[in-house]
C-alpha atoms as a PDB file:
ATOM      1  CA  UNK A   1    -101.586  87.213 -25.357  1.00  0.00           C
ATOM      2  CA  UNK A   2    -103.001  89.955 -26.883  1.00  0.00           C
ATOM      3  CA  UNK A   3    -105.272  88.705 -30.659  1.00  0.00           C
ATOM      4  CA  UNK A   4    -103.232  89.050 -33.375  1.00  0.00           C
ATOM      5  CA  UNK A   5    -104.125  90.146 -36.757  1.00  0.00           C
ATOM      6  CA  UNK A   6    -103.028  87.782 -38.997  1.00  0.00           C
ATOM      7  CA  UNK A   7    -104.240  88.217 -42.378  1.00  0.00           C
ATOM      8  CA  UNK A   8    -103.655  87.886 -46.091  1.00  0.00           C
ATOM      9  CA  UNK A   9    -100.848  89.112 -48.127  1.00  0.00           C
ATOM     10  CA  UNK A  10    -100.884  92.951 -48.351  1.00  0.00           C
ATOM     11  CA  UNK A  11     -99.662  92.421 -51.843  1.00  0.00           C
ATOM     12  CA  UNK A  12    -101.116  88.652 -52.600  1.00  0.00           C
ATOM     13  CA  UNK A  13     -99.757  88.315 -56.299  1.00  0.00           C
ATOM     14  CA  UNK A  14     -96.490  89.113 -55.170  1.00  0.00           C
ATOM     15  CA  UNK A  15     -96.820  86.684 -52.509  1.00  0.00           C
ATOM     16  CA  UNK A  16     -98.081  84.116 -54.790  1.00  0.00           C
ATOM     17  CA  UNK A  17     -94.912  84.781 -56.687  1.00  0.00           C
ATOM     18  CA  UNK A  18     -92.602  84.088 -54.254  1.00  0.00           C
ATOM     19  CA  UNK A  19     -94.260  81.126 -52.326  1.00  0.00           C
ATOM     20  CA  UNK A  20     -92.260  78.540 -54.984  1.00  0.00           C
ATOM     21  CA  UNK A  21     -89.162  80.135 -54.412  1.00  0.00           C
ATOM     22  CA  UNK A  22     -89.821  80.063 -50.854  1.00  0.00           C
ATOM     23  CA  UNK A  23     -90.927  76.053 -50.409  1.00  0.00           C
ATOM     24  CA  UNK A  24     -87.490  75.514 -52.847  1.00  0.00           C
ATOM     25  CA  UNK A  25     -85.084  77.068 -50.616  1.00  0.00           C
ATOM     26  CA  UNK A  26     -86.469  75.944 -47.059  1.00  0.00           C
ATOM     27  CA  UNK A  27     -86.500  72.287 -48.600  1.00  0.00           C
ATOM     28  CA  UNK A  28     -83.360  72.997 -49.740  1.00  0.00           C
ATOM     29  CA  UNK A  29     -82.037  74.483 -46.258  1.00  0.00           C
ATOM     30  CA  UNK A  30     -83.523  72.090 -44.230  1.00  0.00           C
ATOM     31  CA  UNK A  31     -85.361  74.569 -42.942  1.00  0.00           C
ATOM     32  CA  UNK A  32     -88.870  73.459 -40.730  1.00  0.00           C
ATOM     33  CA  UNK A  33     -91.478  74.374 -38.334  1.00  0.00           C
ATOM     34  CA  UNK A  34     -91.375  72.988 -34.804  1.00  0.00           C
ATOM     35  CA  UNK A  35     -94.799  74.512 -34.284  1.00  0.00           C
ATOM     36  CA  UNK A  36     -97.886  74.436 -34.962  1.00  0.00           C
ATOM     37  CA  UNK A  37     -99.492  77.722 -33.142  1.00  0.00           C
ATOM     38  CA  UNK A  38     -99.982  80.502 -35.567  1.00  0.00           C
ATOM     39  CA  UNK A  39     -98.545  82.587 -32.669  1.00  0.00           C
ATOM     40  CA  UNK A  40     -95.175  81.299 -33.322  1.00  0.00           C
ATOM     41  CA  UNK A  41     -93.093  83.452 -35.699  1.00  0.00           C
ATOM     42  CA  UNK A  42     -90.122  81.288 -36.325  1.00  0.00           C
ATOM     43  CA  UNK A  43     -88.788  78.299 -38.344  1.00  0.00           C
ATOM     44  CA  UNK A  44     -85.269  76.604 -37.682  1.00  0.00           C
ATOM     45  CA  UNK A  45     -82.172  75.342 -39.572  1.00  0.00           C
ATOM     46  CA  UNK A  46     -80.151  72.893 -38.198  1.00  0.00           C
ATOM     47  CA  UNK A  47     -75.954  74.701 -38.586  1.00  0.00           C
ATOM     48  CA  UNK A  48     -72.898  73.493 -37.957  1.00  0.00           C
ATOM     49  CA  UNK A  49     -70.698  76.363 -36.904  1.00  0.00           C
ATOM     50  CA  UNK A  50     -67.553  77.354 -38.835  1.00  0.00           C
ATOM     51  CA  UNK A  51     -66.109  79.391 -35.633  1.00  0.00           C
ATOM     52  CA  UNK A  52     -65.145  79.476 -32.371  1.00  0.00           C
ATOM     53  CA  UNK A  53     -66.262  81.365 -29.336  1.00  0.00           C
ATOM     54  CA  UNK A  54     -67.200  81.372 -25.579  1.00  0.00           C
ATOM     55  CA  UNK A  55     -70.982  83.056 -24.735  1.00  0.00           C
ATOM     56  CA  UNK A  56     -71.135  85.173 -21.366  1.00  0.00           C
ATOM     57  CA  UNK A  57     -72.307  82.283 -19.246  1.00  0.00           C
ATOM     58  CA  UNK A  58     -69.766  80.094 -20.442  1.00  0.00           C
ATOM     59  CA  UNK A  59     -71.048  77.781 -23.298  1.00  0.00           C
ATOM     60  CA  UNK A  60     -68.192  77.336 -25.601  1.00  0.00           C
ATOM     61  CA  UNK A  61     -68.794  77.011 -29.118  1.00  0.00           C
ATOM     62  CA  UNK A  62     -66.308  75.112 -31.143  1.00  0.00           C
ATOM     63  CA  UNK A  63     -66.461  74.686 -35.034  1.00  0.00           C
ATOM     64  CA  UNK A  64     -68.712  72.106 -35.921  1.00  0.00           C
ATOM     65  CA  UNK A  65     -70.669  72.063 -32.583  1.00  0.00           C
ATOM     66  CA  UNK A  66     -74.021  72.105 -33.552  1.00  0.00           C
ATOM     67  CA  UNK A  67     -76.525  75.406 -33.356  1.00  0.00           C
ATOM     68  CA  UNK A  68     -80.279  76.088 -34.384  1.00  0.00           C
ATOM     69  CA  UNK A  69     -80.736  79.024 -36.686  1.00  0.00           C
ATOM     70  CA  UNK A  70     -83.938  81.321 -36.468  1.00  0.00           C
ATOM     71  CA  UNK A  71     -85.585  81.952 -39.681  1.00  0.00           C
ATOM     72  CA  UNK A  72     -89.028  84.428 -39.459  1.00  0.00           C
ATOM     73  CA  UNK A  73     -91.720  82.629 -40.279  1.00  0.00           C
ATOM     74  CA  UNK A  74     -93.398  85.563 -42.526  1.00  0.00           C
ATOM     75  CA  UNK A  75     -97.075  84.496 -42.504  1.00  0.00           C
ATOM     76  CA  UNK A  76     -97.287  84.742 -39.048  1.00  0.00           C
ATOM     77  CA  UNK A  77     -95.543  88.303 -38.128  1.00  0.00           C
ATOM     78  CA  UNK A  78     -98.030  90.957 -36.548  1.00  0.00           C
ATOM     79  CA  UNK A  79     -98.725  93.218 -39.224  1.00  0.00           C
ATOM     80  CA  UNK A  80     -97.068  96.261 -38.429  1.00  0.00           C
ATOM     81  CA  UNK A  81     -99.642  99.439 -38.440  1.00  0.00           C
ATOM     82  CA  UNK A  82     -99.862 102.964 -37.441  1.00  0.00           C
ATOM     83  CA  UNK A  83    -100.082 101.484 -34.009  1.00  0.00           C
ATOM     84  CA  UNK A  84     -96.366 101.087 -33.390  1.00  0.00           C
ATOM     85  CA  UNK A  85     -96.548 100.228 -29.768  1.00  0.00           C
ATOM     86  CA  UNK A  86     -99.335  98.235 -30.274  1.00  0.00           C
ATOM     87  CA  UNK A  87     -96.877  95.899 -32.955  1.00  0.00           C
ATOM     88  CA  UNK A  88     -93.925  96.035 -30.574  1.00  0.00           C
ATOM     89  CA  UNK A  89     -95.814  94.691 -27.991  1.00  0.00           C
ATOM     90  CA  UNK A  90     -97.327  91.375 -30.228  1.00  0.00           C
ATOM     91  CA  UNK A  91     -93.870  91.057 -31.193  1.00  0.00           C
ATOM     92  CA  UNK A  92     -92.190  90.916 -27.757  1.00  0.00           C
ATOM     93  CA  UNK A  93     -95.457  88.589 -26.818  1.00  0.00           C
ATOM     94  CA  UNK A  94     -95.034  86.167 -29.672  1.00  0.00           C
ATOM     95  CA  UNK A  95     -91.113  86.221 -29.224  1.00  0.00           C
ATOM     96  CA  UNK A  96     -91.398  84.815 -25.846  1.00  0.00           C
ATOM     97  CA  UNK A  97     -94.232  82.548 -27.164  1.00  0.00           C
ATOM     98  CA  UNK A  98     -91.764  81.702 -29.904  1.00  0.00           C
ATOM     99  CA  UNK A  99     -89.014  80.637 -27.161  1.00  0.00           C
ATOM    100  CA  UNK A 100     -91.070  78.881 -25.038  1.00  0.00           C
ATOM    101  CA  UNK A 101     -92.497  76.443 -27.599  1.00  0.00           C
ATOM    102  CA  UNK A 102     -88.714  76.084 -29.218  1.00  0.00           C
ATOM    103  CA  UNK A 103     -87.587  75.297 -25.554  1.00  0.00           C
ATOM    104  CA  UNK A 104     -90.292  72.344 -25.036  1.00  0.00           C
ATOM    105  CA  UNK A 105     -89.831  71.015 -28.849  1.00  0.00           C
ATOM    106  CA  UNK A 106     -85.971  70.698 -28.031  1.00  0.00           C
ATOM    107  CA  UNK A 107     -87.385  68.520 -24.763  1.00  0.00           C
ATOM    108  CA  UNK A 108     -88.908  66.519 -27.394  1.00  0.00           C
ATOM    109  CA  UNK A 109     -86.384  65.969 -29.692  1.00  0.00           C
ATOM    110  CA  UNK A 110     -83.612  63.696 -28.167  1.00  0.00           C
ATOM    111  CA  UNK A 111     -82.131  63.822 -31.557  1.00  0.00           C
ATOM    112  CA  UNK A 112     -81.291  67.418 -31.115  1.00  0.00           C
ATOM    113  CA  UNK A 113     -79.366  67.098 -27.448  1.00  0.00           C
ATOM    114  CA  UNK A 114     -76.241  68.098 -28.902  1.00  0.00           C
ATOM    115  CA  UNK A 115     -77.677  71.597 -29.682  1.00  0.00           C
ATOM    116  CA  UNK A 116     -75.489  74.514 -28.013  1.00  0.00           C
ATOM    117  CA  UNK A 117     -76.856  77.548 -28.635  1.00  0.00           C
ATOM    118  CA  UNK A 118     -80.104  79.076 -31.054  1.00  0.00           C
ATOM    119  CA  UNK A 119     -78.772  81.926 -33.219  1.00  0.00           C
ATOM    120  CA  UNK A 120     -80.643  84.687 -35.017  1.00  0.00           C
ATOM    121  CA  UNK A 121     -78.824  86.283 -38.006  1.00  0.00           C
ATOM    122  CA  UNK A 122     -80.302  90.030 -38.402  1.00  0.00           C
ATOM    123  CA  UNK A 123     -80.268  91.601 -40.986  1.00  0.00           C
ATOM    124  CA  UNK A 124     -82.790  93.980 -40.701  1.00  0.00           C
ATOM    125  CA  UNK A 125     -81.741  97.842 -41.569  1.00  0.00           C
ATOM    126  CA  UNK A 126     -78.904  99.859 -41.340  1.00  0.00           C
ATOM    127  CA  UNK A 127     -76.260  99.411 -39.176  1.00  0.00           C
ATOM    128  CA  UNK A 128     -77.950 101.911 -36.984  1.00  0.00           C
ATOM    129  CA  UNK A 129     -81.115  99.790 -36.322  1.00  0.00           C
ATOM    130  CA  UNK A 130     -79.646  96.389 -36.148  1.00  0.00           C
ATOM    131  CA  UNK A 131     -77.986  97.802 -33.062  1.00  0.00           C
ATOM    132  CA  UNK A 132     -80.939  99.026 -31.435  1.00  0.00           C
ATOM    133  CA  UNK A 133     -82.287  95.458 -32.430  1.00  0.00           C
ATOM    134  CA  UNK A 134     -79.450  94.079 -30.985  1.00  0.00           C
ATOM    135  CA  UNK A 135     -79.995  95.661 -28.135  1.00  0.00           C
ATOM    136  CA  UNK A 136     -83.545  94.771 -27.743  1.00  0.00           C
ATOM    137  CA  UNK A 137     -82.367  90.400 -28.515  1.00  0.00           C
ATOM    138  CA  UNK A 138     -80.361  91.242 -25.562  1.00  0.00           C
ATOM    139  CA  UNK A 139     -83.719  91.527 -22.937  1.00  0.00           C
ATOM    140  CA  UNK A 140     -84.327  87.924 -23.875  1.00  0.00           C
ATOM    141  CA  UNK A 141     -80.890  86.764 -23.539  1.00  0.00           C
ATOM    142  CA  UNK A 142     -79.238  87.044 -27.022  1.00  0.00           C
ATOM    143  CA  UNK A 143     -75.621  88.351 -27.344  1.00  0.00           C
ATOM    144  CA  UNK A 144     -73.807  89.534 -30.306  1.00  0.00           C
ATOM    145  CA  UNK A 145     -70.956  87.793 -32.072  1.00  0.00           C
ATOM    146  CA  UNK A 146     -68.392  89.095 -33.977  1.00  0.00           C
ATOM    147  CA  UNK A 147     -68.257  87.441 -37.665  1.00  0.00           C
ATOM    148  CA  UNK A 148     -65.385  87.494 -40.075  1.00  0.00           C
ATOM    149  CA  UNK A 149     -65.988  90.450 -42.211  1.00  0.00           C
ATOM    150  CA  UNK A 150     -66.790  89.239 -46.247  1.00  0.00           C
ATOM    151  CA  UNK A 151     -64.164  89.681 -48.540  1.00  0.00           C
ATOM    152  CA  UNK A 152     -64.930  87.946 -51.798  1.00  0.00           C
ATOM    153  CA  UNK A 153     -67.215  89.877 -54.595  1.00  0.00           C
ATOM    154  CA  UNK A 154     -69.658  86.663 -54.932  1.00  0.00           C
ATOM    155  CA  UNK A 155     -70.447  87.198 -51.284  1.00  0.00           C
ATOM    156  CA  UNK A 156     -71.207  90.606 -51.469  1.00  0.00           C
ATOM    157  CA  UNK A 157     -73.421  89.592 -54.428  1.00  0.00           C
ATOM    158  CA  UNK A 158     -74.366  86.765 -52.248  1.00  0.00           C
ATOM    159  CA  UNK A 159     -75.840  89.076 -49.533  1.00  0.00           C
ATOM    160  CA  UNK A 160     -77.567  92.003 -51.887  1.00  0.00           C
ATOM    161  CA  UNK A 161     -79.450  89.177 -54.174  1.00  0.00           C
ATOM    162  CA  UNK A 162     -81.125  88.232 -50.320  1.00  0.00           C
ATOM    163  CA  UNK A 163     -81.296  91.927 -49.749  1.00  0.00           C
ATOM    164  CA  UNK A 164     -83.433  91.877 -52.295  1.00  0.00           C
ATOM    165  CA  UNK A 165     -85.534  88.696 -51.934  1.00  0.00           C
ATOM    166  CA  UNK A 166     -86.330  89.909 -47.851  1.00  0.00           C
ATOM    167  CA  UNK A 167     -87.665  93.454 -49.467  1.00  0.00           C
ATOM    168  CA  UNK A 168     -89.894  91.556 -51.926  1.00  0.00           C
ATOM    169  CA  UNK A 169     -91.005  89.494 -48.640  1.00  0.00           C
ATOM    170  CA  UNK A 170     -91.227  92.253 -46.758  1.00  0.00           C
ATOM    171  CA  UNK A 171     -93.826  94.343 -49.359  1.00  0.00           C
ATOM    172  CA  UNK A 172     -95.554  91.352 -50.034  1.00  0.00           C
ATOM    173  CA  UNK A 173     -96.650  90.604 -46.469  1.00  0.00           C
ATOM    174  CA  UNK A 174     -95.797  93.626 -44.255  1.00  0.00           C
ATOM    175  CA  UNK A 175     -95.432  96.795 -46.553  1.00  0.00           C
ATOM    176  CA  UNK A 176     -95.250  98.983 -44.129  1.00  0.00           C
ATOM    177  CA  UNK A 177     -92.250  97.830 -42.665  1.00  0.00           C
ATOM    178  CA  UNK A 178     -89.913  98.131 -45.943  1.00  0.00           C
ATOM    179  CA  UNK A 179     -87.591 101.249 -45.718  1.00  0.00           C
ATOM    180  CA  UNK A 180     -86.140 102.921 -49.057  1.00  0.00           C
ATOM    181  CA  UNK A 181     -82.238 101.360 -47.602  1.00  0.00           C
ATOM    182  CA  UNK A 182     -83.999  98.027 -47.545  1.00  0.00           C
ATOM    183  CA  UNK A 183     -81.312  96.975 -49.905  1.00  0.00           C
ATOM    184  CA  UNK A 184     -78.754  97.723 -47.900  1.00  0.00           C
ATOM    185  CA  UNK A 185     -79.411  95.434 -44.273  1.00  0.00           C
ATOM    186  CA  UNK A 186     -76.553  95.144 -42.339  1.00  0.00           C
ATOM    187  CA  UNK A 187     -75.834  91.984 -40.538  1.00  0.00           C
ATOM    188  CA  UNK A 188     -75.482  90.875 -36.848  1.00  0.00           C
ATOM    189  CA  UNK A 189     -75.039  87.358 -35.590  1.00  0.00           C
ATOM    190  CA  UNK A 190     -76.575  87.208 -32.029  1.00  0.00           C
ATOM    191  CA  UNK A 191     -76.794  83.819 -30.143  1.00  0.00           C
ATOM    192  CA  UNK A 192     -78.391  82.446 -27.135  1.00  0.00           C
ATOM    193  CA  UNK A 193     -77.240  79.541 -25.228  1.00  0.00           C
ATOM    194  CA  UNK A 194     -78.899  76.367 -24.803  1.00  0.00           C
ATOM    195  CA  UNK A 195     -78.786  76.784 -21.145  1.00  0.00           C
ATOM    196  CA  UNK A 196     -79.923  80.027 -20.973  1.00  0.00           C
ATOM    197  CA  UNK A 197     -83.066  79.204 -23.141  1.00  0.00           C
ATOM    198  CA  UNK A 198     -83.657  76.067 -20.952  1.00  0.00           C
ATOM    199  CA  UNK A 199     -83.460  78.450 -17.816  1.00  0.00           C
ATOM    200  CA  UNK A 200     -85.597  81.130 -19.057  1.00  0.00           C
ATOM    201  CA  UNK A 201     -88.005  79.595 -21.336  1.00  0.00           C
ATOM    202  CA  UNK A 202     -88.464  75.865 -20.598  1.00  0.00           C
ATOM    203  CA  UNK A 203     -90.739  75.822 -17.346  1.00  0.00           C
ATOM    204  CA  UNK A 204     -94.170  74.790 -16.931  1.00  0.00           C
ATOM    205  CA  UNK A 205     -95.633  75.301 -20.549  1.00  0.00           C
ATOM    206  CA  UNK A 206     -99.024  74.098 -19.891  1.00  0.00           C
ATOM    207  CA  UNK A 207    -100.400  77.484 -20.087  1.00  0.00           C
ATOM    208  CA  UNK A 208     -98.675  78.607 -23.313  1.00  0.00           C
ATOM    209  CA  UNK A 209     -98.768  75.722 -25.168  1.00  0.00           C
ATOM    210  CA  UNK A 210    -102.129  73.323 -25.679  1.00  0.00           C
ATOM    211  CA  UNK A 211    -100.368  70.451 -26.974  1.00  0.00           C
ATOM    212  CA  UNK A 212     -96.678  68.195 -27.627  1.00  0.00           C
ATOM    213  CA  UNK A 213     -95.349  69.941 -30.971  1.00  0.00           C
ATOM    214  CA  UNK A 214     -94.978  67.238 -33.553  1.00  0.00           C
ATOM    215  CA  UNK A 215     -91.353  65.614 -33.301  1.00  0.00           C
ATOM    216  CA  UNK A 216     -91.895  64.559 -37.070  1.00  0.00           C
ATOM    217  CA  UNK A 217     -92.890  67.986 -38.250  1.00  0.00           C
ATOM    218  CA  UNK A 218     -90.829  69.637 -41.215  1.00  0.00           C
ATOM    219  CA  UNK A 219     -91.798  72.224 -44.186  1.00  0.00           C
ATOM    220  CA  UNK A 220     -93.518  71.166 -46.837  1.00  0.00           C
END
């Protein structure tokens, strides 16, 4: 894997801003780290889903059955620079990393057997570019999902008030990825099945990963 450049804030007040707001709502999410490589770019949330639904290689999803959600892990993302193939290229390398160690943590956690499927919300542009990004999830075996479509004016409110909390993320640690229609991310539910990340990314991990992740770990 290629060296990455991970770094300090590009904007470290604002980052220093948000880190309280940040520990709150992962401690209040549940949200933790079953890693400790600074090559892995995600966090999880243990979900309970609220519909049903059958993925391509036959996993069926039921409400209540239980899923892992993907949450970037913003300290660790490549920071994205006029070398544009360059980034896409750390990110494709640290999203297989990402899987791999995700794959052997589940192996660890007995606890977590029950887990169906891993699911990544996007929300990440326009509708144009979360279905190129779509696209791309699909390469490592993520499909979309169709979600009920909101209805209620809290949950538009909902959605725009973490519109705006990703943009501040976004400037304060990768400013050259925030786009003037920041505000207005679209949203895509893709999921990947337990057996398909099992199959794919849960071989020999001796060579990707230099020690057991800690079973106990969670954000502090």
């Amino acid at each position: 894997m290629d060296t990455l450049r991970f770094r300090e804030a590009d904007h470290p007040f604002i980052a220093s801003l948000l880190a309280p707001l940040d520990r709150h709502l992962r401690r209040r999410q549940a949200i933790f780290e079953f890693s400790t490589n600074p090559h892995c770019i995600f966090r999880v949330q243990e979900l309970h889903l609220d519909q049903a639904f059958i993925l391509s290689d036959g996993t069926s999803c039921l409400p209540g059955s239980l899923v892992l959600d993907l949450h970037l892990w913003n300290e660790h993302i490549p920071h994205l620079d006029t070398h544009a193939l360059r980034w896409a290229r750390q990110m494709s390398e640290c999203l297989d990393f990402s899987l791999r160690e995700l794959a052997q943590y589940l192996k660890w956690r007995s606890d977590l057997a029950d887990v169906l499927a891993i699911r990544a919300n996007m929300g990440f542009g326009t509708p144009q570019q979360t279905a190129q990004l779509v696209r791309i999830s699909g390469r490592y075996g993520f499909e979309p999902i169709a979600v009920p479509k909101m209805r209620s004016l809290g949950e538009h409110m909902h959605r725009f008030g973490e519109n705006i909390l990703i943009s501040f993320i976004v400037l304060a640690w990768n400013k050259a990825a925030l786009r003037p229609d920041s505000l207005w991310r679209d949203r895509t539910q893709v999921f990947l099945s337990r057996a398909v990340l099992d199959q794919r990314y849960g071989g020999d991990l001796s060579r990707h990963v230099p020690h057991p992740c800690d079973r106990n770990m969670r954000a502090s």
